[in-house]
PDB file of N, CA and C in Angstrom:
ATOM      1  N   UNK A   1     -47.981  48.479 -28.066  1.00  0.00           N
ATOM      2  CA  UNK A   1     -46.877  47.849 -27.381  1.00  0.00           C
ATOM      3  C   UNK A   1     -46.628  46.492 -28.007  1.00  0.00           C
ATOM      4  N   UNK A   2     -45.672  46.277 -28.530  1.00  0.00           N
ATOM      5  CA  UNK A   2     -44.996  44.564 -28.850  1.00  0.00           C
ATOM      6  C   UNK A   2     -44.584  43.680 -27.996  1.00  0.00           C
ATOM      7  N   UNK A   3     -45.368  42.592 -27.672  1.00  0.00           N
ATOM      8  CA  UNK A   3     -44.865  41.719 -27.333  1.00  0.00           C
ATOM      9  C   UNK A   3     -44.848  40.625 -27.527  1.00  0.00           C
ATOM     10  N   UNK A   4     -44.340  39.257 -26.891  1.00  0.00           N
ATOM     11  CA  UNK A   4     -43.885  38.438 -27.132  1.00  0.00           C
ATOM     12  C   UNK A   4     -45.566  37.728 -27.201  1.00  0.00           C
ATOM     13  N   UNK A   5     -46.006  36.240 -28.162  1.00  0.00           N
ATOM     14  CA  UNK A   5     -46.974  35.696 -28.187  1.00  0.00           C
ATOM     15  C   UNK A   5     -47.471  34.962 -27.132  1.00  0.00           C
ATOM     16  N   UNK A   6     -46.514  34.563 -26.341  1.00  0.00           N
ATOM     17  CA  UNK A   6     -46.345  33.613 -25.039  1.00  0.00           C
ATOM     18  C   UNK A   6     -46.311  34.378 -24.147  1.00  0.00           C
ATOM     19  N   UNK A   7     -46.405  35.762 -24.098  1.00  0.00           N
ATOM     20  CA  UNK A   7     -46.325  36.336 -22.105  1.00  0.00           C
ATOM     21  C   UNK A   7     -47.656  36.460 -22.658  1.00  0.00           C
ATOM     22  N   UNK A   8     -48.008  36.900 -20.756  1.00  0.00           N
ATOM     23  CA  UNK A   8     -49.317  37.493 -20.570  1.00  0.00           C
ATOM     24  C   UNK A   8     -49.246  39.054 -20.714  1.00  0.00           C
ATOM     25  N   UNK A   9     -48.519  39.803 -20.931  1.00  0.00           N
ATOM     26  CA  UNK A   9     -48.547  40.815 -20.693  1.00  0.00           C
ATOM     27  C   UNK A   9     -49.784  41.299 -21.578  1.00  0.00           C
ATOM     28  N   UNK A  10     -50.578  41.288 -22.730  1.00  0.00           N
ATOM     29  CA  UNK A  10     -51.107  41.649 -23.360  1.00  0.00           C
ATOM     30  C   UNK A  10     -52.209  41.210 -22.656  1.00  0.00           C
ATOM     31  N   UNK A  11     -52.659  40.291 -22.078  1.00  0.00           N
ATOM     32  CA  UNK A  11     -53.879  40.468 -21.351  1.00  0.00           C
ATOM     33  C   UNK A  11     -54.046  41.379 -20.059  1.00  0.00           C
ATOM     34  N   UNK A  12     -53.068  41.355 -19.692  1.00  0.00           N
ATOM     35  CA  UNK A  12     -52.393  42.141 -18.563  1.00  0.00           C
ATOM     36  C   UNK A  12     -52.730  43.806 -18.879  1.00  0.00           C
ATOM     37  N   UNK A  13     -52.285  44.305 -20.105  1.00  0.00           N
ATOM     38  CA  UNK A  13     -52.601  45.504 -20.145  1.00  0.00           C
ATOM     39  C   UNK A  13     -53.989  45.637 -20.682  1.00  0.00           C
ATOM     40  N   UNK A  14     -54.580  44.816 -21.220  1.00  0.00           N
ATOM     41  CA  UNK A  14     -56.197  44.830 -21.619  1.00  0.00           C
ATOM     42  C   UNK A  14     -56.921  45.104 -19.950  1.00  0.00           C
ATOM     43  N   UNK A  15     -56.829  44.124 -18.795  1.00  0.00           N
ATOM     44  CA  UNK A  15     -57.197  44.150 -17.167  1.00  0.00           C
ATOM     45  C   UNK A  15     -56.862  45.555 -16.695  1.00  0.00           C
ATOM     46  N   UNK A  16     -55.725  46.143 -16.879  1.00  0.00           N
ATOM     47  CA  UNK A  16     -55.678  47.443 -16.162  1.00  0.00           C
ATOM     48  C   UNK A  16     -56.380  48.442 -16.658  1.00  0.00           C
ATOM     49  N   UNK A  17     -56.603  48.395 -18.365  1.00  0.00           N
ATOM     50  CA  UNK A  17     -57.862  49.154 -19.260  1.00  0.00           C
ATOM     51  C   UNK A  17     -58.695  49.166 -18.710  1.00  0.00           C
ATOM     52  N   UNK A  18     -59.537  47.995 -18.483  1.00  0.00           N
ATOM     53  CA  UNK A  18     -60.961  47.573 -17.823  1.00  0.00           C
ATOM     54  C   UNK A  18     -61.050  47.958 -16.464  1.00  0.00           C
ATOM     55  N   UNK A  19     -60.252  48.050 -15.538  1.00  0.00           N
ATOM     56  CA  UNK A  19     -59.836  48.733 -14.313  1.00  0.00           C
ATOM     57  C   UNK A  19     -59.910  49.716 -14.499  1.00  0.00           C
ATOM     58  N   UNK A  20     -59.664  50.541 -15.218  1.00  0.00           N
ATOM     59  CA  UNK A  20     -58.962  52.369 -15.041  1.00  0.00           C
ATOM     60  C   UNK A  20     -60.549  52.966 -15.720  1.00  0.00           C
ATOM     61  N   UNK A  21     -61.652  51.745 -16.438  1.00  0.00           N
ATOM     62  CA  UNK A  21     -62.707  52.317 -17.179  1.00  0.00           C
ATOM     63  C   UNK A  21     -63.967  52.573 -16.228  1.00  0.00           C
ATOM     64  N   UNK A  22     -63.330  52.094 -14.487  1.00  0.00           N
ATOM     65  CA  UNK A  22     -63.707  52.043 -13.810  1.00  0.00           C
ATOM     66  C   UNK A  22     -64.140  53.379 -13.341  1.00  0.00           C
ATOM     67  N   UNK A  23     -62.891  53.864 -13.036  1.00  0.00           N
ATOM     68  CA  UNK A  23     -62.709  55.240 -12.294  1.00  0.00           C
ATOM     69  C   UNK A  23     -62.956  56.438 -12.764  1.00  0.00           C
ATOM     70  N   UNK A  24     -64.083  57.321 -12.553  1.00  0.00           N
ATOM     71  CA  UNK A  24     -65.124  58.071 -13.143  1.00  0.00           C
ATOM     72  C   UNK A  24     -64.088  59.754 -13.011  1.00  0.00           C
ATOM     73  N   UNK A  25     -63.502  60.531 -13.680  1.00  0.00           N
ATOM     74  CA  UNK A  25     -62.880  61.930 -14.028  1.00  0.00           C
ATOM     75  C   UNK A  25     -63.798  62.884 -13.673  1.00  0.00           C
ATOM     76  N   UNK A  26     -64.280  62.772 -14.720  1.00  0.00           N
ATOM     77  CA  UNK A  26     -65.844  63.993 -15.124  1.00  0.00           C
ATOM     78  C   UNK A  26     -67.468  63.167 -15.607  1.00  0.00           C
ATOM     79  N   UNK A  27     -68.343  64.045 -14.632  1.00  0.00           N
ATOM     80  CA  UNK A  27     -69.814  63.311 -15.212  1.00  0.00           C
ATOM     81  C   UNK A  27     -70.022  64.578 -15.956  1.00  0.00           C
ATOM     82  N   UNK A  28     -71.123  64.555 -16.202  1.00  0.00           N
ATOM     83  CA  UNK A  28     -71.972  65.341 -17.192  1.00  0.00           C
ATOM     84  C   UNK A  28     -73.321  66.152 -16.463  1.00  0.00           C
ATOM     85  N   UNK A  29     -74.094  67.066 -17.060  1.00  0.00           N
ATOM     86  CA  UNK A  29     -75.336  67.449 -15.700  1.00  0.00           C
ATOM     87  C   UNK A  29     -76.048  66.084 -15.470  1.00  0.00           C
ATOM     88  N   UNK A  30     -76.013  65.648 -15.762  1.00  0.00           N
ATOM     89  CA  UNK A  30     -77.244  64.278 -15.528  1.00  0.00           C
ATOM     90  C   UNK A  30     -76.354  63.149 -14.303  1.00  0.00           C
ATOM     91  N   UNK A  31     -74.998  63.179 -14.547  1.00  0.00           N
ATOM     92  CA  UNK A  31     -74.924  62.428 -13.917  1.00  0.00           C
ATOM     93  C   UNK A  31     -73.750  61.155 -14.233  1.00  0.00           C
ATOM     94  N   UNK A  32     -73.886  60.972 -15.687  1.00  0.00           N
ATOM     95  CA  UNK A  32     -73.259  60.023 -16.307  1.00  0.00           C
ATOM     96  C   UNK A  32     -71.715  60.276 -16.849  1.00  0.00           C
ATOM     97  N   UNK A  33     -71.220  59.341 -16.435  1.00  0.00           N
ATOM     98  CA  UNK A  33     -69.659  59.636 -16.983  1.00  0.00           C
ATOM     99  C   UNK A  33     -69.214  60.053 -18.291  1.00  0.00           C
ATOM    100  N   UNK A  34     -68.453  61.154 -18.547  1.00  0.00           N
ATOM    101  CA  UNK A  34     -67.902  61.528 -19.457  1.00  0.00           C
ATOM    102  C   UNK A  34     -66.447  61.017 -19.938  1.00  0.00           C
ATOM    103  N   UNK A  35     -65.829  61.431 -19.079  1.00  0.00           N
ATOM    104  CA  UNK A  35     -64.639  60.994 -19.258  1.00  0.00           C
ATOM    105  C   UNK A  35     -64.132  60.187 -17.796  1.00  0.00           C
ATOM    106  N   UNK A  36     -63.222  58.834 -18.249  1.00  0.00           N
ATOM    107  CA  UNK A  36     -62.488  58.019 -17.117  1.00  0.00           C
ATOM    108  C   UNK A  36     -61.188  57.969 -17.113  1.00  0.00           C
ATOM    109  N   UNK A  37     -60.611  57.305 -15.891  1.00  0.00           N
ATOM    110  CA  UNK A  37     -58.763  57.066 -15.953  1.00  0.00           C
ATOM    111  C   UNK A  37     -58.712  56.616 -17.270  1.00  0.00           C
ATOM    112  N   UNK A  38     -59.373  55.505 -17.798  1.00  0.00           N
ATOM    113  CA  UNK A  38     -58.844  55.013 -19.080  1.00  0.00           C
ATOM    114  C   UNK A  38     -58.035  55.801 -20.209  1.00  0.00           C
ATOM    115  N   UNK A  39     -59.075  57.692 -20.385  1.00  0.00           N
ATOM    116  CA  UNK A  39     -59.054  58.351 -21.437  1.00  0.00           C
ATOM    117  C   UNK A  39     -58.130  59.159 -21.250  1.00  0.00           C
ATOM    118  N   UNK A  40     -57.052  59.188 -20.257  1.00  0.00           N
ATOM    119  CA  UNK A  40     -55.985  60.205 -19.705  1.00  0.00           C
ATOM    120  C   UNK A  40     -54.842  59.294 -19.890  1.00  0.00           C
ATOM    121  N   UNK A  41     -54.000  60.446 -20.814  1.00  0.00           N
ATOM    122  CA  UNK A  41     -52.300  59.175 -21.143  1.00  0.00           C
ATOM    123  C   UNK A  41     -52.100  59.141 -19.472  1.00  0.00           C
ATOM    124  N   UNK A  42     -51.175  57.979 -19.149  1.00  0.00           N
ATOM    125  CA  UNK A  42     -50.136  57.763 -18.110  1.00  0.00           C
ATOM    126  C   UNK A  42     -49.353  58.893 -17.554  1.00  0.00           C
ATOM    127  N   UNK A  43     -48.986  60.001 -18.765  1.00  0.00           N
ATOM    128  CA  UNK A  43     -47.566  60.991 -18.659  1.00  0.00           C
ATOM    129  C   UNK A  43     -48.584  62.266 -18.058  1.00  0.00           C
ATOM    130  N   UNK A  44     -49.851  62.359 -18.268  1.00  0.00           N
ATOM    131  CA  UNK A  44     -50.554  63.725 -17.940  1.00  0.00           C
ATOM    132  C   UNK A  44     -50.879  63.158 -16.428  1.00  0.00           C
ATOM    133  N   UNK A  45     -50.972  62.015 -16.199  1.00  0.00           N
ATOM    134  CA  UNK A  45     -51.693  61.920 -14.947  1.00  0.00           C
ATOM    135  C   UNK A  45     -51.142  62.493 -13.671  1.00  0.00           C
ATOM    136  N   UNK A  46     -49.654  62.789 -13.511  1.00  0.00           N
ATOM    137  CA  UNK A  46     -49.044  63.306 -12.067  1.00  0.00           C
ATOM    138  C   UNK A  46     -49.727  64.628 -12.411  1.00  0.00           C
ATOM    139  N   UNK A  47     -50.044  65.501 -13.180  1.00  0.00           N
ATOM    140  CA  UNK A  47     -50.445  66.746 -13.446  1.00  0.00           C
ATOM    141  C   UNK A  47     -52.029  66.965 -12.612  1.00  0.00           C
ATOM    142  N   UNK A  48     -52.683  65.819 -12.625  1.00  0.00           N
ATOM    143  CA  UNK A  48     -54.095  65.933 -12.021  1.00  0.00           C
ATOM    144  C   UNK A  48     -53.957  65.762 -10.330  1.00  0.00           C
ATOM    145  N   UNK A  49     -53.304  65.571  -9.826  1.00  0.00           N
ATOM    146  CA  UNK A  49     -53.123  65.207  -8.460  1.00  0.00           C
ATOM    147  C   UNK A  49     -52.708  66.495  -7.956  1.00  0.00           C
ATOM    148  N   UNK A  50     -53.652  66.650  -6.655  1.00  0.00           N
ATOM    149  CA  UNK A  50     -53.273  67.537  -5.776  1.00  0.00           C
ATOM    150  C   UNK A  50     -52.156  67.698  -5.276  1.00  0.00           C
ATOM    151  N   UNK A  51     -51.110  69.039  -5.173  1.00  0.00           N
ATOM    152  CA  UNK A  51     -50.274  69.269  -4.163  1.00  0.00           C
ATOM    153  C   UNK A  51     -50.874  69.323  -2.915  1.00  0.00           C
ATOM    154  N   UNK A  52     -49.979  68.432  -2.141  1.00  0.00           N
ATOM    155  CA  UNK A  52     -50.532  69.021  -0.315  1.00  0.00           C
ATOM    156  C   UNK A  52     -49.662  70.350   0.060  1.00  0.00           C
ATOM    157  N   UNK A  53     -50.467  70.950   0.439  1.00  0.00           N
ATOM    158  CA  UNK A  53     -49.902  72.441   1.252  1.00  0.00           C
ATOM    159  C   UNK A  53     -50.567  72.135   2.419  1.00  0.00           C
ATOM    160  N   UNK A  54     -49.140  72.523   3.614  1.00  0.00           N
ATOM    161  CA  UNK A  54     -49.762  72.338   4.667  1.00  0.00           C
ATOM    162  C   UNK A  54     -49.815  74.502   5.047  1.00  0.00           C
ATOM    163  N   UNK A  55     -49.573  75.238   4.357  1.00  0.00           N
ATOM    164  CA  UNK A  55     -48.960  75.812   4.742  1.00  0.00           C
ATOM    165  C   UNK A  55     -50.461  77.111   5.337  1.00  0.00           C
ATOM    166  N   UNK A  56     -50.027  77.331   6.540  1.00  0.00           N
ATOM    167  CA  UNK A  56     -51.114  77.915   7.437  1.00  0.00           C
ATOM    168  C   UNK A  56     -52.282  77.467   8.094  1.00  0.00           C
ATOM    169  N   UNK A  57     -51.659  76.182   7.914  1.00  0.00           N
ATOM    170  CA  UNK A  57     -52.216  74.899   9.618  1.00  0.00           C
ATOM    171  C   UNK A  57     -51.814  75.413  10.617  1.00  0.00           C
ATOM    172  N   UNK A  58     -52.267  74.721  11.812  1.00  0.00           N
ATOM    173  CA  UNK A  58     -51.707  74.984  13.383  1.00  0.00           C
ATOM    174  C   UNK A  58     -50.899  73.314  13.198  1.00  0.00           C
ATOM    175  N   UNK A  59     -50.070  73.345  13.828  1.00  0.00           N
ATOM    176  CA  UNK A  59     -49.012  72.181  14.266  1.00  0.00           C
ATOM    177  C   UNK A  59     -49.595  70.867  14.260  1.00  0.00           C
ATOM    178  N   UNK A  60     -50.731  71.093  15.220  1.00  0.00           N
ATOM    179  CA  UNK A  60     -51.932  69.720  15.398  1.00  0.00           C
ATOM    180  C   UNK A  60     -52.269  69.320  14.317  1.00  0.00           C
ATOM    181  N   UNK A  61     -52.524  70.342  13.353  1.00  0.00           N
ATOM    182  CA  UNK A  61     -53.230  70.142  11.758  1.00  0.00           C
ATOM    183  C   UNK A  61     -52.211  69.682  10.992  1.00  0.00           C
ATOM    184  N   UNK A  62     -51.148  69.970  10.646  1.00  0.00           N
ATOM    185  CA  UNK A  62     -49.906  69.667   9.908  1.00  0.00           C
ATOM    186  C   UNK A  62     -49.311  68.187  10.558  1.00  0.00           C
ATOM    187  N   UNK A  63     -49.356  67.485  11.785  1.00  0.00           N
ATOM    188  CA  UNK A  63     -49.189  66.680  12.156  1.00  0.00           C
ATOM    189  C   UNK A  63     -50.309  65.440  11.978  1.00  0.00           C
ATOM    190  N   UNK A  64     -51.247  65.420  11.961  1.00  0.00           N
ATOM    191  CA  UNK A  64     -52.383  64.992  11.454  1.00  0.00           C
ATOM    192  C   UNK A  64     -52.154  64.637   9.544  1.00  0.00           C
ATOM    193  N   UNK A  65     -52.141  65.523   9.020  1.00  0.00           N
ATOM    194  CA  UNK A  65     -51.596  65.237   7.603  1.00  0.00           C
ATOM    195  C   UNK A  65     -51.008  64.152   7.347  1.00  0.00           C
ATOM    196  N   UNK A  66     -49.847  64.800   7.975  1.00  0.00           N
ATOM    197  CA  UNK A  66     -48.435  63.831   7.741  1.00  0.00           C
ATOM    198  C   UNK A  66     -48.366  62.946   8.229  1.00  0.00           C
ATOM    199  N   UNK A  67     -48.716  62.725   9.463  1.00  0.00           N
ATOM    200  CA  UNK A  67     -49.672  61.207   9.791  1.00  0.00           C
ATOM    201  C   UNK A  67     -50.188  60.337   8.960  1.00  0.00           C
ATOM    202  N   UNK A  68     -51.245  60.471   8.205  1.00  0.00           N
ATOM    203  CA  UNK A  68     -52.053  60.225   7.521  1.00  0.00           C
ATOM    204  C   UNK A  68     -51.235  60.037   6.129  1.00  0.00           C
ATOM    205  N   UNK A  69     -50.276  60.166   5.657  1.00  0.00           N
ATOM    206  CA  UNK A  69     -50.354  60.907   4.223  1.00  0.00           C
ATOM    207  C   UNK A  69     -48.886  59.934   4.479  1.00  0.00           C
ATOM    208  N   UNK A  70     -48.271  59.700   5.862  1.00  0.00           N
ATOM    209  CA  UNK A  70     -46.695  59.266   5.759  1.00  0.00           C
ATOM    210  C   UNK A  70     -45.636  60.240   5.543  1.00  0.00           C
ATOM    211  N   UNK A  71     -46.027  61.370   5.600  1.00  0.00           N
ATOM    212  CA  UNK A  71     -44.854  61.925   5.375  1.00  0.00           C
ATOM    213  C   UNK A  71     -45.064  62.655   3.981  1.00  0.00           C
ATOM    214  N   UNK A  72     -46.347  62.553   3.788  1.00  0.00           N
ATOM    215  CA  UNK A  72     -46.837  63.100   2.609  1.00  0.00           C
ATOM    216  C   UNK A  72     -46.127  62.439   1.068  1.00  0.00           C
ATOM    217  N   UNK A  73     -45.550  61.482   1.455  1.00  0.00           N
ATOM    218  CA  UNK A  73     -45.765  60.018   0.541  1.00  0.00           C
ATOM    219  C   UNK A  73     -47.041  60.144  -0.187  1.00  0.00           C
ATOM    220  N   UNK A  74     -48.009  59.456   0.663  1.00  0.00           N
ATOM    221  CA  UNK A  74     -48.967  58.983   0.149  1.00  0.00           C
ATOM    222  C   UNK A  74     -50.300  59.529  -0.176  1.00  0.00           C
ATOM    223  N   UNK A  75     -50.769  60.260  -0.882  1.00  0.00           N
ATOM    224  CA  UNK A  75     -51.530  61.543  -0.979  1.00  0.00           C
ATOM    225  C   UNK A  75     -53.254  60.573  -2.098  1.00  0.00           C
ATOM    226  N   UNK A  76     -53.737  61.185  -1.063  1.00  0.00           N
ATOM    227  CA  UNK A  76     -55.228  60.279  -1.523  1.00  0.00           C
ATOM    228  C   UNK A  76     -55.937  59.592  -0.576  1.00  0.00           C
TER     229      UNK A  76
END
């Protein structure tokens, strides 16, 4: 990415690196991380996220969700 010498943005995207090297994908048998958010482009990531299906809840259950979720907005 190019940018300007004077923004921060370049430290900015170095912090969200170090953030995302956080968040553990896949361990290994032992235990230890294999792969993190870091190692997944941006464009594959909606692909890893669960669809919510509510479908063959009871009402109580499907209301509960969507509760929770906003309207199924907010999923996680």
């Amino acid at each position: 990415m190019k940018i300007w010498p004077w923004s921060k943005f370049g430290e900015l995207e170095t912090r969200i690196k170090d953030l995302e090297e956080h968040f553990v994908i896949k361990r290994d048998a032992h235990g230890n991380p294999t792969q993190t958010l870091a190692d997944i482009p941006v464009e594959q990531r909606s692909d890893m996220r669960k669809k919510l299906s509510t479908r063959g809840m009871s009402w109580p259950q499907k209301q509960k969700i969507l509760e929770m979720t906003e309207g199924g907005r907010k999923i996680g």
